[in-house]
Structures are given as C-alpha cells and as structure tokens.
Protein backbone atom coordinates (compact mmCIF):
# COMPACT_ATOMS: atom_id res chain seq x y z
CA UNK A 1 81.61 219.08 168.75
CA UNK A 2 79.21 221.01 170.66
CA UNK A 3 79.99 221.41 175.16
CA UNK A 4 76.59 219.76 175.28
CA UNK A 5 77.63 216.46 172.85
CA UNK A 6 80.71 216.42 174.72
CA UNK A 7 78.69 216.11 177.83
CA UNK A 8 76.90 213.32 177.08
CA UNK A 9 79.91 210.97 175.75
CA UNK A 10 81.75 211.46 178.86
CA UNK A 11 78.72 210.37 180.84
CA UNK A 12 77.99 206.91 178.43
CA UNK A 13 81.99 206.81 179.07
CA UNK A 14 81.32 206.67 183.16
CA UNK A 15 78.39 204.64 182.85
CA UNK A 16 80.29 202.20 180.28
CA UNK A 17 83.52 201.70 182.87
CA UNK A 18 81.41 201.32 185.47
CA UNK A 19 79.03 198.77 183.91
CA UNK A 20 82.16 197.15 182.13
CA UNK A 21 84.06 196.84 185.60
CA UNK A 22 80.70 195.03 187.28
CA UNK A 23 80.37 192.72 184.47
CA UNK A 24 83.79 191.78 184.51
CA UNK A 25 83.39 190.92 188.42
CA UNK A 26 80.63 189.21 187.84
CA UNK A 27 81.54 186.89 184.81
CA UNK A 28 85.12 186.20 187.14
CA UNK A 29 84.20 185.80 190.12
CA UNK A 30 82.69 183.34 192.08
CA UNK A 31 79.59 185.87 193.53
CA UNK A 32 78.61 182.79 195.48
CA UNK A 33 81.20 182.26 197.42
CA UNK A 34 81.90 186.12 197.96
CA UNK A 35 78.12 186.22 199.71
CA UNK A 36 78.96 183.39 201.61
CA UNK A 37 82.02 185.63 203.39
CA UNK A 38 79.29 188.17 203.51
CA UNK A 39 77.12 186.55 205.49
CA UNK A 40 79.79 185.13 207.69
CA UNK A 41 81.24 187.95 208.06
CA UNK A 42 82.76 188.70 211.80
CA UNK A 43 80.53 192.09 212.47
CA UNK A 44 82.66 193.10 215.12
CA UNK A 45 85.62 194.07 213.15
CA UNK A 46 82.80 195.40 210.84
CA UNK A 47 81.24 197.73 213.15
CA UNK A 48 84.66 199.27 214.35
CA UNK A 49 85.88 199.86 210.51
CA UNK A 50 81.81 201.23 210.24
CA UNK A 51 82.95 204.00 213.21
CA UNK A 52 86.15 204.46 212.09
CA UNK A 53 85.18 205.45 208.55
CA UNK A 54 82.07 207.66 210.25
CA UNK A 55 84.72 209.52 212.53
CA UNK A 56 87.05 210.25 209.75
CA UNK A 57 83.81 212.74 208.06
CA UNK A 58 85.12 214.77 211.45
CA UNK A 59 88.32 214.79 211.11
CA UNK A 60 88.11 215.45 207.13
CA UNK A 61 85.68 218.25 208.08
CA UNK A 62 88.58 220.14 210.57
CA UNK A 63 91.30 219.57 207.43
CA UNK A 64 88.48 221.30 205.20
CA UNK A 65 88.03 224.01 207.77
CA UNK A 66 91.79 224.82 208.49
CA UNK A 67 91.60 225.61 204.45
CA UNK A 68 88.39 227.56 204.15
CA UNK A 69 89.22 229.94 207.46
CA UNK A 70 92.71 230.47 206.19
CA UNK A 71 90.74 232.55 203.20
CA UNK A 72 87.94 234.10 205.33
CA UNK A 73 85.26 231.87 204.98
CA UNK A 74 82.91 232.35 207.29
CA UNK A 75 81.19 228.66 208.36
CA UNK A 76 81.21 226.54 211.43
CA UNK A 77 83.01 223.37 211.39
CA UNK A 78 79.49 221.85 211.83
CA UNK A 79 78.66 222.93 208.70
CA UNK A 80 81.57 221.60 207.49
CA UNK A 81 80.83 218.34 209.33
CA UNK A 82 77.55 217.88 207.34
CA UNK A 83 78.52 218.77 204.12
CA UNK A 84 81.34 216.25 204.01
CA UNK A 85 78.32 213.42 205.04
CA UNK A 86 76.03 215.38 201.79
CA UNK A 87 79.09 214.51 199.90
CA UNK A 88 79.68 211.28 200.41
CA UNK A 89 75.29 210.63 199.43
CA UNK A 90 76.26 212.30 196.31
CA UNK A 91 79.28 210.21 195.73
CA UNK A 92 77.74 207.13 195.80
CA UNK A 93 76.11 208.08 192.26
CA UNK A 94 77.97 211.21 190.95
CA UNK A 95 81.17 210.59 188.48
CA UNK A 96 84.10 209.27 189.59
CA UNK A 97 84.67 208.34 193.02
CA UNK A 98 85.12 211.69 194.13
CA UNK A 99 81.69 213.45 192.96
CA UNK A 100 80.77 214.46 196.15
CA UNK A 101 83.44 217.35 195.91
CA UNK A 102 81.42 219.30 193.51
CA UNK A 103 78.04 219.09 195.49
CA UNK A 104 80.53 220.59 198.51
CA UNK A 105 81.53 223.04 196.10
CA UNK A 106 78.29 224.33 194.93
CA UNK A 107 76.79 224.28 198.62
CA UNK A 108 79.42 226.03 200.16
CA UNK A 109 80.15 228.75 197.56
CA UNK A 110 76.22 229.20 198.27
CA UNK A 111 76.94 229.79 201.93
CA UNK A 112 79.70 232.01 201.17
CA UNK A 113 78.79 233.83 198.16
CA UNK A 114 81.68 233.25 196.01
CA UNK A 115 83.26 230.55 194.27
CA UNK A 116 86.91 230.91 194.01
CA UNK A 117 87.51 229.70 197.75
CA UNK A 118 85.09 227.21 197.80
CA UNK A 119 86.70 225.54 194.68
CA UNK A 120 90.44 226.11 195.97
CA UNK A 121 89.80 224.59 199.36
CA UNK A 122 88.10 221.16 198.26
CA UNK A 123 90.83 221.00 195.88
CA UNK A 124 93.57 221.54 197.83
CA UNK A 125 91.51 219.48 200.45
CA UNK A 126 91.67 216.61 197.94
CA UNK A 127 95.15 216.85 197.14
CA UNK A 128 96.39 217.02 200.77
CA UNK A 129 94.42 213.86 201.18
CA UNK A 130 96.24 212.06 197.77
CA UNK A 131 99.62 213.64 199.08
CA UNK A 132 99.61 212.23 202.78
CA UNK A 133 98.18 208.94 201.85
CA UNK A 134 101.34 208.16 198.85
CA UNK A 135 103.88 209.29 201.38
CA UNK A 136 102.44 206.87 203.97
CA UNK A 137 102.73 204.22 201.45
CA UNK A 138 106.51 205.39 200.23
CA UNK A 139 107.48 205.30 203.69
CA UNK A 140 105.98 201.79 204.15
CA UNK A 141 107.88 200.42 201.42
CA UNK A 142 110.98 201.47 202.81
CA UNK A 143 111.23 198.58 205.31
CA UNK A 144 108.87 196.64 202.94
CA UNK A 145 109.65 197.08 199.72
CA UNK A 146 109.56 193.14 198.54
CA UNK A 147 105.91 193.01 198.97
CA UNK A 148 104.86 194.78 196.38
CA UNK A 149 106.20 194.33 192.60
CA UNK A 150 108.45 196.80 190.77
CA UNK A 151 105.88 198.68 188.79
CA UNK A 152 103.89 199.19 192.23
CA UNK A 153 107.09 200.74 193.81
CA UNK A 154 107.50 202.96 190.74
CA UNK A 155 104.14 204.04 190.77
CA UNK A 156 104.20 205.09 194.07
CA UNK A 157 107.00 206.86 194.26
CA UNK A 158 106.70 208.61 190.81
CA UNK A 159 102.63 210.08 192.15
CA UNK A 160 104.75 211.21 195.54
CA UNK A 161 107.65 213.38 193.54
CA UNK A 162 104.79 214.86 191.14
CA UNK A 163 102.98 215.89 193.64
CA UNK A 164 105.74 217.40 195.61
CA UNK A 165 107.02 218.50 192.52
CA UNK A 166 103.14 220.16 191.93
CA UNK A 167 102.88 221.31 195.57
CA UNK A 168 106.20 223.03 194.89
CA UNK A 169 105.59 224.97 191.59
CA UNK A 170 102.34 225.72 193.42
CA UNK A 171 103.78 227.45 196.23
CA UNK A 172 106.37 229.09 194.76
CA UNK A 173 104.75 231.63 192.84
CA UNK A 174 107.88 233.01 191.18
CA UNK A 175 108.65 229.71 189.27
CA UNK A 176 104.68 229.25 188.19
CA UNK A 177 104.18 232.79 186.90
CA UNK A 178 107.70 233.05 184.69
CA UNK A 179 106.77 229.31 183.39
CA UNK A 180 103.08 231.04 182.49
CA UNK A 181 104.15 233.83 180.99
CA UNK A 182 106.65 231.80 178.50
CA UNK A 183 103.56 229.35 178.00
CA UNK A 184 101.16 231.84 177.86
CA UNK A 185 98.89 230.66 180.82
CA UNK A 186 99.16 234.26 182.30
CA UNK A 187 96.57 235.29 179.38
CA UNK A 188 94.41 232.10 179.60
CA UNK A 189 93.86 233.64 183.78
CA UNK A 190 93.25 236.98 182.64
CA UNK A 191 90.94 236.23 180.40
CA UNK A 192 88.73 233.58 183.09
CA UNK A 193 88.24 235.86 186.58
CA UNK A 194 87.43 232.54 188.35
CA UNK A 195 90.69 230.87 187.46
CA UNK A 196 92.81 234.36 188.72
CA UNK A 197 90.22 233.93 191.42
CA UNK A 198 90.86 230.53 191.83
CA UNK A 199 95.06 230.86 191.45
CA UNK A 200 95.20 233.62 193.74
CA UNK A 201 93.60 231.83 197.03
CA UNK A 202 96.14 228.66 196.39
CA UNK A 203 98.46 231.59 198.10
CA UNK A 204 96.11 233.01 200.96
CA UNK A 205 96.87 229.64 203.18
CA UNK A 206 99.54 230.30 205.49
CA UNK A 207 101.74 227.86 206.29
CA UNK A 208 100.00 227.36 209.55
CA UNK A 209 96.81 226.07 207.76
CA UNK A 210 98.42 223.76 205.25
CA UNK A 211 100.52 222.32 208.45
CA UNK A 212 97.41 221.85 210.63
CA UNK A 213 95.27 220.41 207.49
CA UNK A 214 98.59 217.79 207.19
CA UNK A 215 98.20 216.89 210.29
CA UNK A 216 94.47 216.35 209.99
CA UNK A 217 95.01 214.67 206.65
CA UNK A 218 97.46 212.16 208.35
CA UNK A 219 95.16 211.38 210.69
CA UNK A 220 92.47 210.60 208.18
CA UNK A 221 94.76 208.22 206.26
CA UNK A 222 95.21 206.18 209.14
CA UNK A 223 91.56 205.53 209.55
CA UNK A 224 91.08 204.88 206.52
CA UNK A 225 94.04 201.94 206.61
CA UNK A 226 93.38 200.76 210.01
CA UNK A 227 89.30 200.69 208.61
CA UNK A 228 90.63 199.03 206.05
CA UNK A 229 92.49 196.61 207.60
CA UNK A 230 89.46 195.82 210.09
CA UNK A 231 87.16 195.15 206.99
CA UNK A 232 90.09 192.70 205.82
CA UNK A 233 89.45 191.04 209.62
CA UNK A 234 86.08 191.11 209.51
CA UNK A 235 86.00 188.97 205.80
CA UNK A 236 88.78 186.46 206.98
CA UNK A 237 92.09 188.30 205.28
CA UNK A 238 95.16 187.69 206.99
CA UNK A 239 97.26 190.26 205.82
CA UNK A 240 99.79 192.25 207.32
CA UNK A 241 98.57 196.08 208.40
CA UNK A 242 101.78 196.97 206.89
CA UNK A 243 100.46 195.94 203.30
CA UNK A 244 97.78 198.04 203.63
CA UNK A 245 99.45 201.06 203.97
CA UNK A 246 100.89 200.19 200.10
CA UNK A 247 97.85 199.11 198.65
CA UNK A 248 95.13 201.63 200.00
CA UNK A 249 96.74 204.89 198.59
CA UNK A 250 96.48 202.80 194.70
CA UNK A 251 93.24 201.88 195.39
CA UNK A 252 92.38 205.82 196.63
CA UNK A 253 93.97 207.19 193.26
CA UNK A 254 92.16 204.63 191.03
CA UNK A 255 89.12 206.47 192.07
CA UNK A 256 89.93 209.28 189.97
CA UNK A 257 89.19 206.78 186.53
CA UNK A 258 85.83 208.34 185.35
CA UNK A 259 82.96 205.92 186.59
CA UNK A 260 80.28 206.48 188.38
CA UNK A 261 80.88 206.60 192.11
CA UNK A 262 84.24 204.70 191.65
CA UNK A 263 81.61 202.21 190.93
CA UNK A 264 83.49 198.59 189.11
CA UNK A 265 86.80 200.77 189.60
CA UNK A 266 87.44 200.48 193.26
CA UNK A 267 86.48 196.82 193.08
CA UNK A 268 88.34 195.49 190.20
CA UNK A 269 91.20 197.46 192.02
CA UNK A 270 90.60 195.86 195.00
CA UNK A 271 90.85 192.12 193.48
CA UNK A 272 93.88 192.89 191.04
CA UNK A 273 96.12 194.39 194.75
CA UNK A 274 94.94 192.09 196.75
CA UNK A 275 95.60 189.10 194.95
CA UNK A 276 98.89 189.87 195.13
CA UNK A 277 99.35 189.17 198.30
CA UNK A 278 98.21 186.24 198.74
CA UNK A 279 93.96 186.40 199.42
CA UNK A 280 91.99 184.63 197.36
CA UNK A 281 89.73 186.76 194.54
CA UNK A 282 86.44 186.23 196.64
CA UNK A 283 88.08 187.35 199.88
CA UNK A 284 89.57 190.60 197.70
CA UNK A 285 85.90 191.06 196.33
CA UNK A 286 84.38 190.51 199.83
CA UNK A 287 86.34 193.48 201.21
CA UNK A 288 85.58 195.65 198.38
CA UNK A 289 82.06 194.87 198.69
CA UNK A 290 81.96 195.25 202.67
CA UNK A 291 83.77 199.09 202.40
CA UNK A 292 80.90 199.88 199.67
CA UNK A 293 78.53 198.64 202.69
CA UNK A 294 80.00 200.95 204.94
CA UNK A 295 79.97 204.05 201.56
CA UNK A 296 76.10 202.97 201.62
CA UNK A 297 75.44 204.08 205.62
CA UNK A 298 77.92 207.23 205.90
CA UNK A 299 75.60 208.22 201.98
CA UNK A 300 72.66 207.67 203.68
CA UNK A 301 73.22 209.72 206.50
CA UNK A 302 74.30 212.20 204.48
CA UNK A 303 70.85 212.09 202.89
CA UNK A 304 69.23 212.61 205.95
CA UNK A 305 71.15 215.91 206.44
CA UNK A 306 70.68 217.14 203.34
CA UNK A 307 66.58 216.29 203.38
CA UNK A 308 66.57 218.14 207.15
CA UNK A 309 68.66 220.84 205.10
CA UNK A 310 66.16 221.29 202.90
CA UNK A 311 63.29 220.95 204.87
CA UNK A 312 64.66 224.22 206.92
CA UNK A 313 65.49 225.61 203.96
CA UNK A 314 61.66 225.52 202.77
CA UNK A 315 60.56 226.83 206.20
CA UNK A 316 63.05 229.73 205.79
C-alpha cells in the first residue's frame, strides 16, 4: 500500500469518527433541550471562561518560548503569541484536536530556517501541557478519589507514570541510547538527519527552560479548569471545581483519537464524564457545545492574524 493510499484512509478514518461521534449525539440526545440551555445560558460566566481561554494563548505562547530560546531560536514572544491564535484557526478543521501544532510547526521552522527545533519544541510543548494537566488531576484524586470510578483512577495514574517514565528515558540519555543500540533505533536516526536532528535538541533545554515552561504549563491548566468550570456555571452545572480538575485532563487526552478537530470526540467525552457526576446528558452536551463556542472566536481571531500575515507577506 502506497504513502499516498495510506493517506487517504486515515483521512475517511478522521472524517468517519468525527461524523460517527456527531451522529451519535444527535440520535441520543435531546438537541432541543441542549439549545434551550444555550440560549439561556448565563453570559457572564460565559464571557469570563471566553477571556480566560483567550489569555491562556499568552501564557501558552511564554511556555512555547522558554522551549524555542533554550535552542537558539530567534523569534519574539509576539510571534509566538500569534502563531498559537493561527493554530488554534487551523485546529478547528485539521486532524485530531491538536492540528494546529503542525501549522506552528511549518510556520515557525519557516521563520527559523530549520526544522528540527521547531518540531522538538511544539512537541515537548505538547507534552508539558499533557504532563502538568494528569498530575493536577492525580493530585486531585488524592483527597477525592471516590468521585471518580476505578478505571478513571487507573487511567490517570497509569498516563502520569508513562509519562514520567517517558520524560525520564528522555532525559537521561545514557538509558535511551544503550536501549537503541540493543533495539537498533541508533541506525533508524542515522539513517533520518531530522530525527538525530530532532533527538538531539530534546537535550539542548536546560533545566531552567523545562522548569520555567512547567511553571507556565501549570498556569495554563488552571485556566483551562477554572474556564471550564465557568462554562459549567454559565449552562447551569453544579459541580464541584474539584471534579473538574479529574475530568478535564481525560477529556484533553481524548483529543488525541484521530478526528477532525477533536470534532464528535471531545463531545461524546464530555457527556460519557460528566454524566458521571451527576449532570444531566443535555447539560454535559451544553458545556461541550459552549467551549466549541469559545474554540470558534479564539479560531477566528487566529484567522485574522494569519490573513494580516499574509497580506504583509504579499506587500513584502
């Protein structure tokens, strides 16, 4: 099977969990009643989530940056700013929920003329995002551990230790590189420049940059709860914040399924976590349709940017 063929079935795959996910939703769900909380919704709480989730593109941007300086980049954290706000446009429609990573890839390799550093810091970017946001939750369940069911608990904590575990192996370069050679991974990176490229930055950080972009990251994940939680507000849930900080990081991880734009995925997640404790399925829905609201204005600024972009660009 041709690169090409394979191409194309993992795009009908997207489209196909994405569809699959809306028409579930929709033959469920009482759509009704969920535009009903809509349109009743409190737009206070709204608007604060709205500013919340708009300041967190800042903060995200300074985590980016404490990555990309740490290997010599050289952009401003403006830059940085409005390429996290491109992303997000692009990640309304790109594959999985996370598709705006590659555009930030592409633009800032372009800026900086190679590739390597560009890839390593969205990825590591990513992961310090995924990494924060589990140990928030394993930390919630440790005074809170009856809300949430067994498997929940185990899932949690088993994404924390491989990631630590990851992070670790990682690091330490010793351990990585006598595992390669016995697995033979050492040729696979000799033979591919951009993946020696790419392995070689993931030890060019500094342990001052990865501490500053876990601070940053922290930060993040608390907007992103307390938004959250102000969405749940806004739509009439009355759940604990502390519930939140468990169910958020699942929903964030979900978003790695192949769809398009976490599209279906982050809903259906939404309504199967939610449930749990205690909201009705509309209310669930409601909040997963009023964060795709607030997806819709940070994309469309982002759009904006990138049409000014280009617009200077064709001046140039």
């Amino acid at each position: 099977m041709s690169e090409q063929t394979r191409n194309r079935l993992l795009n009908v795959l997207k489209i196909a969990v994405s569809l699959g996910g809306i028409a579930i939703l929709a033959l469920t769900q009482d759509l009704q009643h969920v535009a009903q909380l809509l349109r009743e919704m409190d737009w206070q709480p709204f608007l604060v989530a709205l500013l919340l989730f708009l300041s967190g593109s800042f903060v995200r941007a300074y985590r980016w940056g404490c990555l990309v300086w740490a290997l010599d980049v050289k952009v401003g954290w403006w830059r940085l700013v409005a390429l996290y706000f491109v992303g997000g446009f692009f990640s309304l429609f790109l594959p999985t929920g996370v598709g705006g990573d590659a555009v930030k890839m592409f633009e800032l390799s372009r800026d900086d003329g190679r590739a390597a550093p560009a890839i390593s810091s969205v990825l590591v970017d990513r992961f310090l995002g995924l990494f924060v946001l589990f140990a928030i939750a394993l930390i919630a369940l440790v005074g809170s551990h009856e809300l949430v069911g067994a498997g929940l608990r185990t899932l949690i904590a088993l994404v924390f230790v491989g990631s630590l575990a990851g992070a670790g192996l990682l690091l330490q370069r010793t351990w990585i590189e006598t595992w390669g050679h016995r697995l033979g991974v050492d040729r696979l990176l000799g033979r591919f420049k951009i993946l020696r490229e790419l392995y070689d930055t993931l030890h060019l950080y500094g342990a001052g940059a990865l501490l500053r972009a876990t601070g940053a990251s922290l930060l993040w994940n608390l907007i992103l709860i307390f938004g959250y939680y102000y969405l749940g507000q806004a739509v009439g849930i009355e759940v604990p914040l502390g519930r939140y900080l468990i169910l958020i990081p699942i929903i964030s991880a979900l978003l790695m399924v192949p769809s398009i734009g976490g599209l279906g995925i982050r809903e259906g997640a939404t309504v199967l976590l939610f449930t749990q404790m205690g909201t009705t399925e509309s209310q669930a829905l409601a909040l997963a349709v009023a964060y795709d609201l607030t997806l819709v204005v940070n994309g469309l600024i982002g759009a904006v940017i990138y049409i000014l972009q280009g617009m200077r660009g064709a001046r140039r």
